[in-house]
Protein backbone atom coordinates (compact mmCIF):
# COMPACT_ATOMS: atom_id res chain seq x y z
CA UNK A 1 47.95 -6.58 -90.53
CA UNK A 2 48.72 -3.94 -88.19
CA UNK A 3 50.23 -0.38 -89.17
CA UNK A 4 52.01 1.72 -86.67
CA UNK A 5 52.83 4.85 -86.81
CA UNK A 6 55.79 7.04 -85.28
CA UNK A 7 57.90 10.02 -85.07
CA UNK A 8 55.25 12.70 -84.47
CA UNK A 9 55.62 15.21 -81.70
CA UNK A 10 55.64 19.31 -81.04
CA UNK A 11 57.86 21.22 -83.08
CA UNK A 12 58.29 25.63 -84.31
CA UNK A 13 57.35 26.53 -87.55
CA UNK A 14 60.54 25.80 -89.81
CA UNK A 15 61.04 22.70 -88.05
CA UNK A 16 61.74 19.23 -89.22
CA UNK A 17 60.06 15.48 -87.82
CA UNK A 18 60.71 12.42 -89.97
CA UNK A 19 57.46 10.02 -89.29
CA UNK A 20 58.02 6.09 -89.72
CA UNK A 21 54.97 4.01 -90.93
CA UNK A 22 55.91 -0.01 -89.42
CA UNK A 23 54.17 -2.62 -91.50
CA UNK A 24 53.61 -5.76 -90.36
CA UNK A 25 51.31 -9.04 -91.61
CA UNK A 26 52.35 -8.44 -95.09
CA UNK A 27 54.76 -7.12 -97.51
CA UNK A 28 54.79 -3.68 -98.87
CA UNK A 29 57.16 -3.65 -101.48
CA UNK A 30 54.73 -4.39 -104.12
CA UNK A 31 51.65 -1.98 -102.77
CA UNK A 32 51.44 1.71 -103.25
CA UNK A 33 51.50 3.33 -99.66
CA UNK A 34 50.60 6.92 -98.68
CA UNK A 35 50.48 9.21 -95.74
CA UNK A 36 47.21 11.22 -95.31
CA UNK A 37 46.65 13.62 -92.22
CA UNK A 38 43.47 14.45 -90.49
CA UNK A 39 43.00 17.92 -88.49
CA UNK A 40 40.33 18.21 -85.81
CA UNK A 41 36.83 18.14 -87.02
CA UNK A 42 38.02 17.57 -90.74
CA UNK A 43 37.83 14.96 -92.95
CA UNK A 44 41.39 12.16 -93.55
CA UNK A 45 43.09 13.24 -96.87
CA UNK A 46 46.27 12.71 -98.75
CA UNK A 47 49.38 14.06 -98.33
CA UNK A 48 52.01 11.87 -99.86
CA UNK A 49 51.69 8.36 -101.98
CA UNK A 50 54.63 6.25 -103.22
CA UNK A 51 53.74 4.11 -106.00
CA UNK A 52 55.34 0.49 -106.32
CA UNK A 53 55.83 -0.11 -109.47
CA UNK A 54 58.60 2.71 -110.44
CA UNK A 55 58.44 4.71 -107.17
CA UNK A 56 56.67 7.72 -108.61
CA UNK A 57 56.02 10.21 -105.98
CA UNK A 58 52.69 12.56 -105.49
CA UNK A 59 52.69 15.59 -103.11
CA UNK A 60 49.90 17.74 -102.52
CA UNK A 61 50.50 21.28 -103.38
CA UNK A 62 50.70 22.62 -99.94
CA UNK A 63 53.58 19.90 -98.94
CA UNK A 64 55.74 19.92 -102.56
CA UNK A 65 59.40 20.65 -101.90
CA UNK A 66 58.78 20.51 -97.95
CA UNK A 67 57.71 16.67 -97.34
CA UNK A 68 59.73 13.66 -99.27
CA UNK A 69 57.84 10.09 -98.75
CA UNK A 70 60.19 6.81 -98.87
CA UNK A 71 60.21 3.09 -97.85
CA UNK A 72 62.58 0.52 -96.77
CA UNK A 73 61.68 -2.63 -97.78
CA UNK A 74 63.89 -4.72 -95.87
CA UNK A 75 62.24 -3.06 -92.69
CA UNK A 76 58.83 -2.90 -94.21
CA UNK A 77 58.82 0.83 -93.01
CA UNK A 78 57.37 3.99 -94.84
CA UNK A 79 58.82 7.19 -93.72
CA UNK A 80 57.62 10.98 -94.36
CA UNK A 81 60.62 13.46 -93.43
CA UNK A 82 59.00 16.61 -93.32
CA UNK A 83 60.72 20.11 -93.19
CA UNK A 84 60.25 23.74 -93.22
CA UNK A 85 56.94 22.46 -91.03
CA UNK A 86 54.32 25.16 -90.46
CA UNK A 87 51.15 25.34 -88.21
CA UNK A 88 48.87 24.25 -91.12
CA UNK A 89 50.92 21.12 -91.14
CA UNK A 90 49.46 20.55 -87.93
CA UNK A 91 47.00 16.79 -87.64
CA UNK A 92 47.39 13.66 -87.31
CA UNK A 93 49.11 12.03 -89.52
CA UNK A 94 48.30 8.32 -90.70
CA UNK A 95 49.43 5.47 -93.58
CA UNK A 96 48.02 3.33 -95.43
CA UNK A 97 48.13 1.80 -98.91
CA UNK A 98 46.72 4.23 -101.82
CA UNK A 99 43.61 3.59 -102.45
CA UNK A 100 43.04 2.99 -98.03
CA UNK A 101 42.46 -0.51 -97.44
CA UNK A 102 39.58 -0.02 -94.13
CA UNK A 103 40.97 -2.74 -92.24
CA UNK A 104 45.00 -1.23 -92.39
CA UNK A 105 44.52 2.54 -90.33
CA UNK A 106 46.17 2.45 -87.39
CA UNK A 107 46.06 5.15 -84.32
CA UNK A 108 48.20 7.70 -86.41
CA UNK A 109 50.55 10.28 -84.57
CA UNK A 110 50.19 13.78 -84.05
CA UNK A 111 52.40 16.44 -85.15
CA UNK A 112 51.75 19.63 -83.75
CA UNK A 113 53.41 22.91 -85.18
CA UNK A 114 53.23 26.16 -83.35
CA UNK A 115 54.03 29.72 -84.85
């Protein structure tokens, strides 16, 4: 299996970056994915999850209204549009299913939001 992320780069606060998740080695459409971030000397947590089933979304608090998680299927792709981004948005961002399967983390991308 190997995970890719994209999409990440510099932006202002109030900015926008839509990060794509590419799956490949197996199909996602039946496993619950999430994005989780990870900021310098901190510890990898969740920030979005998109559950199979009935597509039921979870936001943290910080990222509600701001961040929308999806998936294509067909492309085996998750994606995490984010707007209105501000400096505490700031990490590197990472996906994976929900709970993390060890094995699936792949480099992640950084998104870096100045003031």
């Amino acid at each position: 299996v190997q995970v890719v992320e994209s999409g990440g780069g510099m932006v202002q606060a109030g900015g926008s970056l839509r990060l794509s998740c590419a799956v490949s080695g197996l199909t996602i459409w039946y496993l619950t994915w999430a994005w989780y971030r990870q900021t310098p000397g901190g510890e990898r947590t969740l920030v979005a999850r998109l559950r199979w089933m009935d597509n039921t979304e979870f936001y943290i608090d910080s990222v509600k209204g701001r961040f929308s998680i999806t998936k294509d299927n067909a492309k085996n792709t998750i994606f995490l549009q984010m707007n209105n981004l501000q400096p505490e948005d700031t990490a590197i961002y990472y996906c994976n299913e929900d709970p993390p399967d060890a094995d699936f983390w792949g480099k992640g991308i950084m998104v870096n939001v100045s003031s």
